[in-house]
Protein backbone atom coordinates (compact mmCIF):
# COMPACT_ATOMS: atom_id res chain seq x y z
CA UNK A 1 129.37 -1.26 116.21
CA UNK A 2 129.66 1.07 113.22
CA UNK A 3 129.09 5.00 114.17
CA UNK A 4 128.65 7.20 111.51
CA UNK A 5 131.29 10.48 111.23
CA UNK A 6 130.06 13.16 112.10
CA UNK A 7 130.62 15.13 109.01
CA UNK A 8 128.29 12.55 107.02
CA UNK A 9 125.48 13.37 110.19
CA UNK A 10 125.32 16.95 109.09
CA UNK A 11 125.95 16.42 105.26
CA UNK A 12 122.46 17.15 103.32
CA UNK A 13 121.51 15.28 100.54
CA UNK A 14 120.67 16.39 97.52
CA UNK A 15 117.76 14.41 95.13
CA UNK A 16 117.77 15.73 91.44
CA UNK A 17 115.21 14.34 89.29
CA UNK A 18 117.05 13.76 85.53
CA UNK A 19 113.59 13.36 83.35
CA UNK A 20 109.89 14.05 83.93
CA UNK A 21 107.37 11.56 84.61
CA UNK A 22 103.47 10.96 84.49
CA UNK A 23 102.74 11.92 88.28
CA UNK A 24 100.32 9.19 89.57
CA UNK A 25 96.79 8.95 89.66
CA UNK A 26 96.72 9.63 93.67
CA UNK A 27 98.74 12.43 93.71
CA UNK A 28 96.89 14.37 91.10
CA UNK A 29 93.60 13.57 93.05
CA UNK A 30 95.26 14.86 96.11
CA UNK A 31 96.19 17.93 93.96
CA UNK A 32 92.27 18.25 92.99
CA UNK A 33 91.75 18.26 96.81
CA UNK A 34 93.24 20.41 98.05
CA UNK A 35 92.60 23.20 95.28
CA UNK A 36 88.93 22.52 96.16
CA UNK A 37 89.68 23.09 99.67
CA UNK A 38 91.20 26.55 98.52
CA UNK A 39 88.33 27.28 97.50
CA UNK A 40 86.36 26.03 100.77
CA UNK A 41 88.14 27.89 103.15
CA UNK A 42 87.37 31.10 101.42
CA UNK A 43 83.66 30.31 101.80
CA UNK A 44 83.78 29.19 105.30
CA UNK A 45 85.20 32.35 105.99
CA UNK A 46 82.82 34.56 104.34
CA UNK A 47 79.90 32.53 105.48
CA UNK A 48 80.52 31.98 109.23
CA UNK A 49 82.68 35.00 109.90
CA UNK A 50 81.88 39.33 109.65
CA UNK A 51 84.21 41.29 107.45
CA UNK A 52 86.49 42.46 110.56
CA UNK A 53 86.97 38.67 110.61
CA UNK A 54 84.75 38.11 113.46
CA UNK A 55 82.23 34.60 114.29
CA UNK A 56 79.40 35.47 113.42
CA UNK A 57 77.79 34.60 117.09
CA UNK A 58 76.31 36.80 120.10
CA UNK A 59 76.99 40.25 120.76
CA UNK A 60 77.47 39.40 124.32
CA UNK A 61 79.13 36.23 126.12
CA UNK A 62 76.80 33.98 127.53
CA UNK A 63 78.62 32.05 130.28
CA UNK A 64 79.50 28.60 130.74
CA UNK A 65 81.63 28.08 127.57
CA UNK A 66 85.00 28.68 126.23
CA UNK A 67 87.39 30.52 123.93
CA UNK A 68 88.30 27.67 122.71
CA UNK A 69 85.36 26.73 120.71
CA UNK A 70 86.33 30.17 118.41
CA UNK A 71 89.91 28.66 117.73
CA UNK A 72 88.79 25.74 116.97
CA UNK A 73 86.80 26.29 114.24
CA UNK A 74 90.12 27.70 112.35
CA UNK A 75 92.91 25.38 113.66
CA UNK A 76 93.31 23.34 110.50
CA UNK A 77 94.23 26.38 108.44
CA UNK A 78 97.71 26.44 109.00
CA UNK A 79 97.91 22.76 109.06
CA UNK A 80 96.23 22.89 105.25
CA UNK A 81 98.95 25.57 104.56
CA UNK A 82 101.57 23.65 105.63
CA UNK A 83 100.57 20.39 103.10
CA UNK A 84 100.24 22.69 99.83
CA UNK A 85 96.99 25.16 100.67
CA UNK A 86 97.58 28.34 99.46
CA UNK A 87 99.28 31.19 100.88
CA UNK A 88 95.33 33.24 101.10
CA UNK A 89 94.75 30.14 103.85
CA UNK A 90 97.60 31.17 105.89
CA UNK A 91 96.69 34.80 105.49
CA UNK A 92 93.27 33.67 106.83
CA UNK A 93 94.40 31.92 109.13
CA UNK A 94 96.38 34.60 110.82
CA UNK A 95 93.88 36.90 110.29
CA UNK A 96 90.99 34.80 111.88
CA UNK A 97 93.51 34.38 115.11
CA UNK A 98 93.26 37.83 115.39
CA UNK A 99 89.75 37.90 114.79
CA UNK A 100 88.54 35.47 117.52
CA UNK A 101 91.37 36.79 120.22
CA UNK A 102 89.82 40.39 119.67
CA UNK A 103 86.25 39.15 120.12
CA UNK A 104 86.64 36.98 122.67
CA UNK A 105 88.57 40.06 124.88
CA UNK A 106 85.44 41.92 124.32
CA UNK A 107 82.97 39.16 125.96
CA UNK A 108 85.75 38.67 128.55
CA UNK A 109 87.36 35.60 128.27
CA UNK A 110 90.82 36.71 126.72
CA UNK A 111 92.81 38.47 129.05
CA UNK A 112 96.25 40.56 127.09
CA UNK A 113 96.23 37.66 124.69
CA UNK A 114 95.48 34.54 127.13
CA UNK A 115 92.58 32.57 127.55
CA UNK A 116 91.21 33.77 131.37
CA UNK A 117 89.48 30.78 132.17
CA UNK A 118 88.70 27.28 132.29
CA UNK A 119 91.65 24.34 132.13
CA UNK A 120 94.82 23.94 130.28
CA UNK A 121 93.06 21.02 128.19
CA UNK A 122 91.19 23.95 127.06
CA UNK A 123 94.06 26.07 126.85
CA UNK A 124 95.98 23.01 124.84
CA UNK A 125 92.63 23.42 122.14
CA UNK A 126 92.96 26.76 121.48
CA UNK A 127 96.82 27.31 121.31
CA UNK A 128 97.05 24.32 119.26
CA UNK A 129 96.25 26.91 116.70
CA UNK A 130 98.97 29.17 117.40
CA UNK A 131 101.68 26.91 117.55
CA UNK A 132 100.48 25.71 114.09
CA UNK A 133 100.78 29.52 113.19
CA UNK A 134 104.50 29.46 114.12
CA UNK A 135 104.60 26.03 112.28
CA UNK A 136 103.67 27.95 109.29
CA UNK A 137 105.68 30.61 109.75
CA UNK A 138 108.54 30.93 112.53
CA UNK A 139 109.71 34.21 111.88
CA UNK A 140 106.12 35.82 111.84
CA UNK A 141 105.49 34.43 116.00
């Protein structure tokens, strides 16, 4: 049985790339993608969302739903960071957690930062979001 030593476990490789090449044909579609979606996030944001950041939705809660819903509707933003999206995506997205925790204290259903209701699969929906937060950026949460 051969074990590696545990100097060569630690020891980080290093690529270097000698020469430049044609990148291929998927990649710079992928590239077109997600510059698009840039773009798309920005106009999500302005059309579903107030200028504090805010859904645009009721004034008031109307029972029988959960905070979870507001999360969700931003959870991929970090994610999309994270794979090449641009820095104004992660600034939305932080901004947008804010956003939904602050409205959804006012109707009731965030309690000093934690969801006050409902179950932990729930729970799981919405603070998927913030755990892709710290994903994005560990020193920030």
């Amino acid at each position: 049985m051969m074990r590696a030593d545990s100097t060569e476990q630690n020891r980080i490789v290093t690529i270097s790339a000698t020469e430049r090449q044609t990148p291929p044909t998927w990649a710079v579609k992928q590239r077109f993608l997600i510059d698009l979606m840039d773009r798309a996030a920005e106009a999500f944001v302005a059309h579903y969302t107030r200028p504090d950041g805010t859904l645009i939705w009721r004034r008031e809660w109307p029972g029988m739903d959960g905070s979870d819903d507001g999360y969700e509707s931003f959870v991929t933003f970090p994610l999309f960071y994270l794979l090449g999206g641009g820095e104004h995506v992660h600034a939305l997205a932080r901004r947008e957690w804010n956003a939904v925790t602050w409205q959804f204290t006012g109707y009731g259903q965030v309690h000093r930062e934690f969801d006050a209701y409902y179950d932990w699969m729930h729970h799981g929906e919405s603070y998927a979001y913030l755990y892709y937060l710290a994903l994005a950026d560990p020193t920030h949460y």
